[in-house]
C-alpha atoms as a PDB file:
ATOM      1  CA  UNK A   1      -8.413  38.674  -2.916  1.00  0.00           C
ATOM      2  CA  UNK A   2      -6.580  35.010  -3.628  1.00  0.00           C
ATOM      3  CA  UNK A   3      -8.079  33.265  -6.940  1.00  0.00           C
ATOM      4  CA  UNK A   4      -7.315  29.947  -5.447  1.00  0.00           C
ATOM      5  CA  UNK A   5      -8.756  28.848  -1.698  1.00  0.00           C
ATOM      6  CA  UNK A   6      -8.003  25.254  -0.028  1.00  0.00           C
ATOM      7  CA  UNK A   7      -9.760  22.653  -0.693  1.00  0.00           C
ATOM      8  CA  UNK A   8     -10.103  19.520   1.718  1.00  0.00           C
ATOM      9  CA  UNK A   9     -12.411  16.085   1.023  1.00  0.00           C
ATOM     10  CA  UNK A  10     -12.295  14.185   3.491  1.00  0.00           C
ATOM     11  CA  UNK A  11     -14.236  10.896   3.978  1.00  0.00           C
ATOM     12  CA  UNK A  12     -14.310   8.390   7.530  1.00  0.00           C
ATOM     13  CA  UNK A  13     -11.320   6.710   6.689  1.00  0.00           C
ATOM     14  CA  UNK A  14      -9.310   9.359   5.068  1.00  0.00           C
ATOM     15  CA  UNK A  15      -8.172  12.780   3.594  1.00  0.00           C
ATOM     16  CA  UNK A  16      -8.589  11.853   0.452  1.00  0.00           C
ATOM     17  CA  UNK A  17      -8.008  15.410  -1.501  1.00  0.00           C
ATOM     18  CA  UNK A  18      -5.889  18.155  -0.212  1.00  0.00           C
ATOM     19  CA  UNK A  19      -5.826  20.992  -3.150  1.00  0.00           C
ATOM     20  CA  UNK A  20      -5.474  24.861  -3.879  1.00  0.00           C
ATOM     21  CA  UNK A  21      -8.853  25.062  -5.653  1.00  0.00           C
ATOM     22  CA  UNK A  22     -10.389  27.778  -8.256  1.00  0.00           C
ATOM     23  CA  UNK A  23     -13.967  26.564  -7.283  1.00  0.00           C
ATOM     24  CA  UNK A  24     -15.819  24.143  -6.348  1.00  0.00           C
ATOM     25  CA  UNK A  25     -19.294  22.668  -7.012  1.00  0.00           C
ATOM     26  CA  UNK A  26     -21.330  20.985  -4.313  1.00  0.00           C
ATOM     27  CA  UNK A  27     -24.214  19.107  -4.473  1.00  0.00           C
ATOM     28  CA  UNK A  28     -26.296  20.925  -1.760  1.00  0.00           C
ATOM     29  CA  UNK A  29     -29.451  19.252   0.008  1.00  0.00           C
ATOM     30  CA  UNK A  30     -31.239  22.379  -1.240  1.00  0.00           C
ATOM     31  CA  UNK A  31     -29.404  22.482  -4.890  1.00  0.00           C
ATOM     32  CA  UNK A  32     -26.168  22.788  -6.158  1.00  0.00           C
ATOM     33  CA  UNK A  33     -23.948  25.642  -5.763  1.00  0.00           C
ATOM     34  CA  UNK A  34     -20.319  26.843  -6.240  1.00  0.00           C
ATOM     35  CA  UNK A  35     -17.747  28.212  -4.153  1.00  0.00           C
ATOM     36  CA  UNK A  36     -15.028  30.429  -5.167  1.00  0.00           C
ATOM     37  CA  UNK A  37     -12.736  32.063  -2.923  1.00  0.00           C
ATOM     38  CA  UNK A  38     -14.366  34.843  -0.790  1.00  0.00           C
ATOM     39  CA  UNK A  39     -17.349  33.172  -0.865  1.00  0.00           C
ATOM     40  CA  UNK A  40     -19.927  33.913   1.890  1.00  0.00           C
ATOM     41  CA  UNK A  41     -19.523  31.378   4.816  1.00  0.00           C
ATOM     42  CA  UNK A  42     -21.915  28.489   5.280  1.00  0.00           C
ATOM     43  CA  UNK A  43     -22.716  25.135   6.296  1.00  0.00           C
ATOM     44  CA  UNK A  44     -24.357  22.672   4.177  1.00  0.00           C
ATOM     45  CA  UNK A  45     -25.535  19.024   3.797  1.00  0.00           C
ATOM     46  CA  UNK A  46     -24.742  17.068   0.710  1.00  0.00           C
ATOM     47  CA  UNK A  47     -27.326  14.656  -1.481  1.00  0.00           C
ATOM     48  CA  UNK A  48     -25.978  12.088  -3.272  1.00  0.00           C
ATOM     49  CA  UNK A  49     -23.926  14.014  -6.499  1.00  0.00           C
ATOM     50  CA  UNK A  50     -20.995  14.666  -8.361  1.00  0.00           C
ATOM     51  CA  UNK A  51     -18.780  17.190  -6.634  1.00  0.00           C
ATOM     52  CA  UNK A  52     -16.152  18.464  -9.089  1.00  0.00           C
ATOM     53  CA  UNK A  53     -13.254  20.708  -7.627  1.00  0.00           C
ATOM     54  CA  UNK A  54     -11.626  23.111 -10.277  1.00  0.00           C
ATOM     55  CA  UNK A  55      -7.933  23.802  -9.995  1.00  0.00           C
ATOM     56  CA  UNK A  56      -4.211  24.839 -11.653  1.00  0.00           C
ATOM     57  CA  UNK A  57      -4.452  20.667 -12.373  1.00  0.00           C
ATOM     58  CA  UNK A  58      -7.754  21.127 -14.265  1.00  0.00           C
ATOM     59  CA  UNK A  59     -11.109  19.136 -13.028  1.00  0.00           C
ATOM     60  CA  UNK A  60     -11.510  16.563 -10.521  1.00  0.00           C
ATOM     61  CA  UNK A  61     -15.304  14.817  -9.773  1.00  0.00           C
ATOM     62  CA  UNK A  62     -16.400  12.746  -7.041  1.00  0.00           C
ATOM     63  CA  UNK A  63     -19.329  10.755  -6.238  1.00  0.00           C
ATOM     64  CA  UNK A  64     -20.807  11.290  -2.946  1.00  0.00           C
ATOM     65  CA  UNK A  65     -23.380   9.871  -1.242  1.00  0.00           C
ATOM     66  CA  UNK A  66     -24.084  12.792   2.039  1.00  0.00           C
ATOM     67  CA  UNK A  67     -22.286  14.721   4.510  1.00  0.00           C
ATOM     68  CA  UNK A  68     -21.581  17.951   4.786  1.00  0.00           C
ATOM     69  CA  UNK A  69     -19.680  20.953   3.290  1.00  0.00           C
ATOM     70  CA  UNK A  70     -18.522  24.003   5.209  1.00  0.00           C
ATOM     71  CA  UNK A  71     -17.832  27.189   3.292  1.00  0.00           C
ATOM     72  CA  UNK A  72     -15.262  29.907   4.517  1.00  0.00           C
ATOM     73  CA  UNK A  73     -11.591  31.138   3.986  1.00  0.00           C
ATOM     74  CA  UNK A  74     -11.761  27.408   2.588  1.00  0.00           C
ATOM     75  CA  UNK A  75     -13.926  24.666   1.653  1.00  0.00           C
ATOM     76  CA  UNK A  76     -13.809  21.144   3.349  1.00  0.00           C
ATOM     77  CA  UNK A  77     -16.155  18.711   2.256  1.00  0.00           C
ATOM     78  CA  UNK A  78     -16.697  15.751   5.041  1.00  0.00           C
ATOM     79  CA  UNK A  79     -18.537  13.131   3.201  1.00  0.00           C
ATOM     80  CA  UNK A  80     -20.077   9.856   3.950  1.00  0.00           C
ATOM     81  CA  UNK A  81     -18.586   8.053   0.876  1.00  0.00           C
ATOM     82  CA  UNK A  82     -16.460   9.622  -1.727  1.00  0.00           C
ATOM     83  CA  UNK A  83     -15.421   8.102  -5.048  1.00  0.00           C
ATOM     84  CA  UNK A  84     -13.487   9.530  -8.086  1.00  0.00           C
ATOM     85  CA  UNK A  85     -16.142   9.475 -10.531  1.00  0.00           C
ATOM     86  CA  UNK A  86     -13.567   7.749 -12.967  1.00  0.00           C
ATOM     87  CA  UNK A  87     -13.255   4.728 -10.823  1.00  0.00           C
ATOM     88  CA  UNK A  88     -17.290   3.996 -10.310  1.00  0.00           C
ATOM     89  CA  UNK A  89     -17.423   0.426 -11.823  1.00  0.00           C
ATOM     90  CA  UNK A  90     -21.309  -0.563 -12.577  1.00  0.00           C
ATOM     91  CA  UNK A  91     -20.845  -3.130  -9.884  1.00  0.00           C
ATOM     92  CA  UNK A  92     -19.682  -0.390  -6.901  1.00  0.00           C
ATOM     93  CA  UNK A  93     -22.939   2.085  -8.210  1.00  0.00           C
ATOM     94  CA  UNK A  94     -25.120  -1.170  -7.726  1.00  0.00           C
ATOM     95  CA  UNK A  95     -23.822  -1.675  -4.300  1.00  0.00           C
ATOM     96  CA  UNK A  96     -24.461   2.324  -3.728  1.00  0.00           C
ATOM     97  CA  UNK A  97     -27.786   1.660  -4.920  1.00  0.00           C
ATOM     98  CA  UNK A  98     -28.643  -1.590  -2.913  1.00  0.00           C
ATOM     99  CA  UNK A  99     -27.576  -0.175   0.298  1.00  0.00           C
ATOM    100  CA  UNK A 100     -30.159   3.218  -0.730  1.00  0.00           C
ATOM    101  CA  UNK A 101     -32.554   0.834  -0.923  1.00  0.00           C
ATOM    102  CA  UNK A 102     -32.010  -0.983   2.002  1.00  0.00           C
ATOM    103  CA  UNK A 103     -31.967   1.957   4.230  1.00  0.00           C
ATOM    104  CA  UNK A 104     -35.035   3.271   2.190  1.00  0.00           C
ATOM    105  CA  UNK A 105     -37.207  -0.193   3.525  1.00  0.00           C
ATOM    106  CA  UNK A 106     -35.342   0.590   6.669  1.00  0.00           C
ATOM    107  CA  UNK A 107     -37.160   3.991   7.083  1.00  0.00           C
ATOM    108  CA  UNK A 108     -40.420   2.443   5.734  1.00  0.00           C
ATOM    109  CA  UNK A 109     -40.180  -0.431   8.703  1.00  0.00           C
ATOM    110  CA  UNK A 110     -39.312   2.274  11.303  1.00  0.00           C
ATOM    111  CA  UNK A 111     -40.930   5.396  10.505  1.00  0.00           C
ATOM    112  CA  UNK A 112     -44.770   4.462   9.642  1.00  0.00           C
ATOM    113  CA  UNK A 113     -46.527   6.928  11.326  1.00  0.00           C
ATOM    114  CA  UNK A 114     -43.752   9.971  11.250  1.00  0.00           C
ATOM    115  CA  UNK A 115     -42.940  10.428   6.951  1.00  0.00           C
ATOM    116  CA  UNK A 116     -39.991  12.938   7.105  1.00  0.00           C
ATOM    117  CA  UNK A 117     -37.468  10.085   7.758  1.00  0.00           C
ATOM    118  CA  UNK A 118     -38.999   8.035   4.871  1.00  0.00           C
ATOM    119  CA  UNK A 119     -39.108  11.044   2.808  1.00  0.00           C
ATOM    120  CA  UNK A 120     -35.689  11.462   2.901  1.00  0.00           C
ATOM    121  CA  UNK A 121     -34.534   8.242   2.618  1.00  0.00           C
ATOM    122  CA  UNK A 122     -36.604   8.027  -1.214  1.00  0.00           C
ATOM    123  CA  UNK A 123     -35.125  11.522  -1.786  1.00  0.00           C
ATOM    124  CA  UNK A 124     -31.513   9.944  -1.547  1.00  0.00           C
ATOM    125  CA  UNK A 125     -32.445   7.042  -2.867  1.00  0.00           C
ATOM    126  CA  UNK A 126     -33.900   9.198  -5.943  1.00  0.00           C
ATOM    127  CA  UNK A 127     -30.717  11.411  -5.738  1.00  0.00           C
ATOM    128  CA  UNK A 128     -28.569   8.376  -6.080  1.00  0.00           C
ATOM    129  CA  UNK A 129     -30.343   6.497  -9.042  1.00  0.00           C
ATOM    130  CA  UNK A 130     -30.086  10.553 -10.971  1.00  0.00           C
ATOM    131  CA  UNK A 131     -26.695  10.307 -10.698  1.00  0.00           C
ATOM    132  CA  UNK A 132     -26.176   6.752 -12.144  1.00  0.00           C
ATOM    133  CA  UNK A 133     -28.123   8.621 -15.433  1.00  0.00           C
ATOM    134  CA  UNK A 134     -25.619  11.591 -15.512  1.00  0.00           C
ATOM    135  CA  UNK A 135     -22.961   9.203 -15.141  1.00  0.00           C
ATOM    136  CA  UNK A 136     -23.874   6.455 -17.379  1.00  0.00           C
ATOM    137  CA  UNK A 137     -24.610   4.180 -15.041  1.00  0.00           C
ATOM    138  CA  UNK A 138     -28.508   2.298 -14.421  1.00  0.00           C
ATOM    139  CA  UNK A 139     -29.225   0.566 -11.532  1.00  0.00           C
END
């Protein structure tokens, strides 16, 4: 068995990480986990977290905000919004935060009678403003 596996992040506009990886943790709706090569095969949805890829170069950590991660030979990450977690500036985490919020009232305004939407609109909302804390960022 390899000790690296490929590694793809991929966001709408681009490919924005292409990498023989050791492992990789993901921010999983359901907790985090980490993949290493040979790891079972699955399909997940991401929260808003910091998902670090380990390789020959050393670390690498993004910020995303949701998608989803497939698990298999390799690991490709398709998410919403990714950002090197070196480059957040307090001004793009309060425009990550705003737009939470805004699809948070969103939900409220749409959703009054069915709470799962809502639900998980303050659950990324919550996920979001947790990660400005391990970061060093505050809303």
């Amino acid at each position: 068995m390899s000790d690296t596996m490929q590694f793809d992040l991929v966001c709408p506009e681009r490919l924005l990480l292409s990498v023989r990886a050791n492992a990789v943790q993901i921010p999983g709706s359901e907790g985090n986990l980490t993949a290493l090569p040979g790891h079972m095969p699955l399909i997940t949805t991401l929260r808003p977290g910091i998902l670090t890829i380990t390789s020959s170069d050393g670390d690498q950590q993004f910020l995303v905000t949701g998608g989803f991660a497939e698990v298999g030979e390799k690991v490709t990450v398709l998410a919403e919004k990714a950002v090197p977690r070196a480059d957040i500036t307090q001004e793009e985490y309060n425009n990550m935060v705003a737009d939470a919020e805004n699809f948070y009232n969103q939900a409220q305004d749409n959703f009054v009678s069915e709470p799962g939407p809502v639900d998980e609109a303050a659950k990324m909302l919550s996920d979001l403003v947790a990660v400005g804390d391990e970061i060093g960022l505050k809303d």
